[in-house]
Protein backbone atom coordinates (compact mmCIF):
# COMPACT_ATOMS: atom_id res chain seq x y z
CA UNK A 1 12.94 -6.54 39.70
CA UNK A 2 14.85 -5.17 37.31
CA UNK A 3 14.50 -5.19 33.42
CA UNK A 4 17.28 -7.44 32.77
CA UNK A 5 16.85 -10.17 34.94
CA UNK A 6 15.94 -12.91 32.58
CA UNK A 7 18.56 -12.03 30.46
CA UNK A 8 21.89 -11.92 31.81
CA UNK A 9 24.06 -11.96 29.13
CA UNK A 10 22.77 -8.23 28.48
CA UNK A 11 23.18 -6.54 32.41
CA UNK A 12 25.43 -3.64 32.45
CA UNK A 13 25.36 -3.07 28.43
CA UNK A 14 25.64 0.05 27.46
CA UNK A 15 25.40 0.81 23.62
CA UNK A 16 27.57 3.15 21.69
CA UNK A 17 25.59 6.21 20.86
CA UNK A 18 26.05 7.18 17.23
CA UNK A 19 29.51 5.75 17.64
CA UNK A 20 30.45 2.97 15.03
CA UNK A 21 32.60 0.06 16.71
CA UNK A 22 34.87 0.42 13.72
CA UNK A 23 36.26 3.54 11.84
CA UNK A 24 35.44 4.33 8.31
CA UNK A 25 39.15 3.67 7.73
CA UNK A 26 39.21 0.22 9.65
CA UNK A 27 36.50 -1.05 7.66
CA UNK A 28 37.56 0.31 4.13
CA UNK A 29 40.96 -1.63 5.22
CA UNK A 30 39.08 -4.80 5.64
CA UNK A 31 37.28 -4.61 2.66
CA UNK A 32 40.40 -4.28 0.99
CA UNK A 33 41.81 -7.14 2.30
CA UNK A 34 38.54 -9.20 1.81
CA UNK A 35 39.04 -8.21 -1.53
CA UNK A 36 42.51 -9.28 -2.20
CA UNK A 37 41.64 -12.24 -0.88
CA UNK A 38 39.49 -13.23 -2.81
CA UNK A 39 41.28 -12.50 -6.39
CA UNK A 40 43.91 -14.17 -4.94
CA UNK A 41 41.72 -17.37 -4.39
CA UNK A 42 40.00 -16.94 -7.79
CA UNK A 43 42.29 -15.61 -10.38
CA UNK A 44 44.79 -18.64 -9.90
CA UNK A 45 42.35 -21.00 -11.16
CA UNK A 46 41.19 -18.73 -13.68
CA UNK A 47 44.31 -18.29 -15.53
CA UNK A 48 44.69 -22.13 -15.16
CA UNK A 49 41.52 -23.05 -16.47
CA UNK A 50 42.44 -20.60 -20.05
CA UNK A 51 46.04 -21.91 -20.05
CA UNK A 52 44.39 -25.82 -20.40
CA UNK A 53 41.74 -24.71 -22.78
CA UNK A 54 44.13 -23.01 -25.07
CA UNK A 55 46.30 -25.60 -24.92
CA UNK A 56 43.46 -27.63 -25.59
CA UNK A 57 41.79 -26.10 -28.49
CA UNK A 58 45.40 -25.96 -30.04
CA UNK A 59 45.76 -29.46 -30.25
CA UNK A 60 42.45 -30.29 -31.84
CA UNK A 61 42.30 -27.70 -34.11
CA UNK A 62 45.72 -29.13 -35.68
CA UNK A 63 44.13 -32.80 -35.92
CA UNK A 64 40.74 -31.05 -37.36
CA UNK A 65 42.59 -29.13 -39.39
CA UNK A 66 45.26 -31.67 -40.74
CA UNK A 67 42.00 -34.03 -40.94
CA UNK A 68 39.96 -31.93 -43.07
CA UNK A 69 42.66 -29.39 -44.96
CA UNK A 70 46.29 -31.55 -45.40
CA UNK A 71 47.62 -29.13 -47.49
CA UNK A 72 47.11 -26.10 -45.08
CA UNK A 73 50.26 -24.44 -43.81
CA UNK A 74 48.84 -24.08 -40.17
CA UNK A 75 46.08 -23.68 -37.81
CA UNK A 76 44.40 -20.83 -35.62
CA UNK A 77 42.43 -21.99 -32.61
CA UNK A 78 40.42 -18.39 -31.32
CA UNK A 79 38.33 -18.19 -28.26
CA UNK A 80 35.58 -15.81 -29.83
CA UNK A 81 32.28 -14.69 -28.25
CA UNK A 82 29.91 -14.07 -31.39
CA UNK A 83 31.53 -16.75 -33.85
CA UNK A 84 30.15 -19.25 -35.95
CA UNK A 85 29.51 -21.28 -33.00
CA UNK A 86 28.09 -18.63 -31.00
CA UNK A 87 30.31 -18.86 -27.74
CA UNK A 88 33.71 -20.65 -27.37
CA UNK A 89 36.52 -21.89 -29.41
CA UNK A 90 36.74 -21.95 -33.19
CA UNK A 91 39.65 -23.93 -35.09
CA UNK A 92 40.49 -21.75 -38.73
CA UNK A 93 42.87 -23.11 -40.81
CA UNK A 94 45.58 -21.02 -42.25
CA UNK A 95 47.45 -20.34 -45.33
CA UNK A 96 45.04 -22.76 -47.45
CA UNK A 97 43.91 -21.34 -50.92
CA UNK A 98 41.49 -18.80 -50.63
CA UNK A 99 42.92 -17.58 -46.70
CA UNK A 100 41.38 -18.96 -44.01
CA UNK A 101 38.87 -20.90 -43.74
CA UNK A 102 36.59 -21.90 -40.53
CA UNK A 103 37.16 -25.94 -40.16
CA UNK A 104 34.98 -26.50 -36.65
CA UNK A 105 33.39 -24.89 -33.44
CA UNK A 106 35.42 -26.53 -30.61
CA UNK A 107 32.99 -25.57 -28.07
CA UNK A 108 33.35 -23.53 -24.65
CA UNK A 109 35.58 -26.50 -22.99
CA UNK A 110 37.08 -27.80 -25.93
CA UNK A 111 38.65 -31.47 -25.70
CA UNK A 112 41.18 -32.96 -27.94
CA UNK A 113 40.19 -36.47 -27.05
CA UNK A 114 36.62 -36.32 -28.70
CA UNK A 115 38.43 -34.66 -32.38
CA UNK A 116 41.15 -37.44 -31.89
CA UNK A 117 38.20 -39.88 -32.12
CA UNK A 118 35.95 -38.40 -34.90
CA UNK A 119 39.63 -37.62 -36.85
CA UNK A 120 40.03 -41.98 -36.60
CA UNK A 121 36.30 -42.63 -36.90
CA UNK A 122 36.01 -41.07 -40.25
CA UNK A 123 39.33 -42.18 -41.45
CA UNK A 124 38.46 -45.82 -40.91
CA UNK A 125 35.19 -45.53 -42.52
């Protein structure tokens, strides 16, 4: 009997001594690859997802601000990592007296919806 016989699959391999299957510059290629790949999978949606937000943040930091400062001559919506809010979008107005002046943390995903709402809300009331 021999030592392969329940497992046929396996009769007549012979293993590569020492020998790689691929070479160092067969694999480095693949990684490569593997790697362009992926950015190109990711950074599209990336670049999307910042182009909405600042479009975003834009919009309701000009309601905020022409809710809360009319007489301001514009608006500055900055994605900032240790602002008053901590982590995400901040609205500053710009040009009012006395430069300019933080109106409202926007958030990480801002939305213009929710300051289009609180902008009527408080109007009405």
């Amino acid at each position: 009997m021999s030592e392969h016989d329940d497992e046929p699959e396996l009769s007549g391999y012979e293993p590569h001594e020492g020998r790689p299957l691929r070479s160092r510059r067969m694999v480095n290629a693949m990684r490569v690859i593997v790697l362009l790949g992926i950015v190109g999978l990711v950074l599209p949606g990336v670049v999307t997802t910042i182009g909405v937000a600042s479009r975003t943040a834009n919009t309701a930091c000009a309601d905020w601000v022409s809710y809360e400062i009319p007489d301001a001559e514009g608006f500055d919506a900055r994605f900032e990592l240790f602002g008053p809010g901590f982590l995400g979008w901040e609205c500053y107005s710009v040009g009012a007296f006395g430069g300019d002046e933080h109106i409202v943390s926007l958030g990480l995903i801002p939305s213009g919806r929710v300051a289009r709402e609180v902008v009527r809300t408080r109007t009405a009331a």
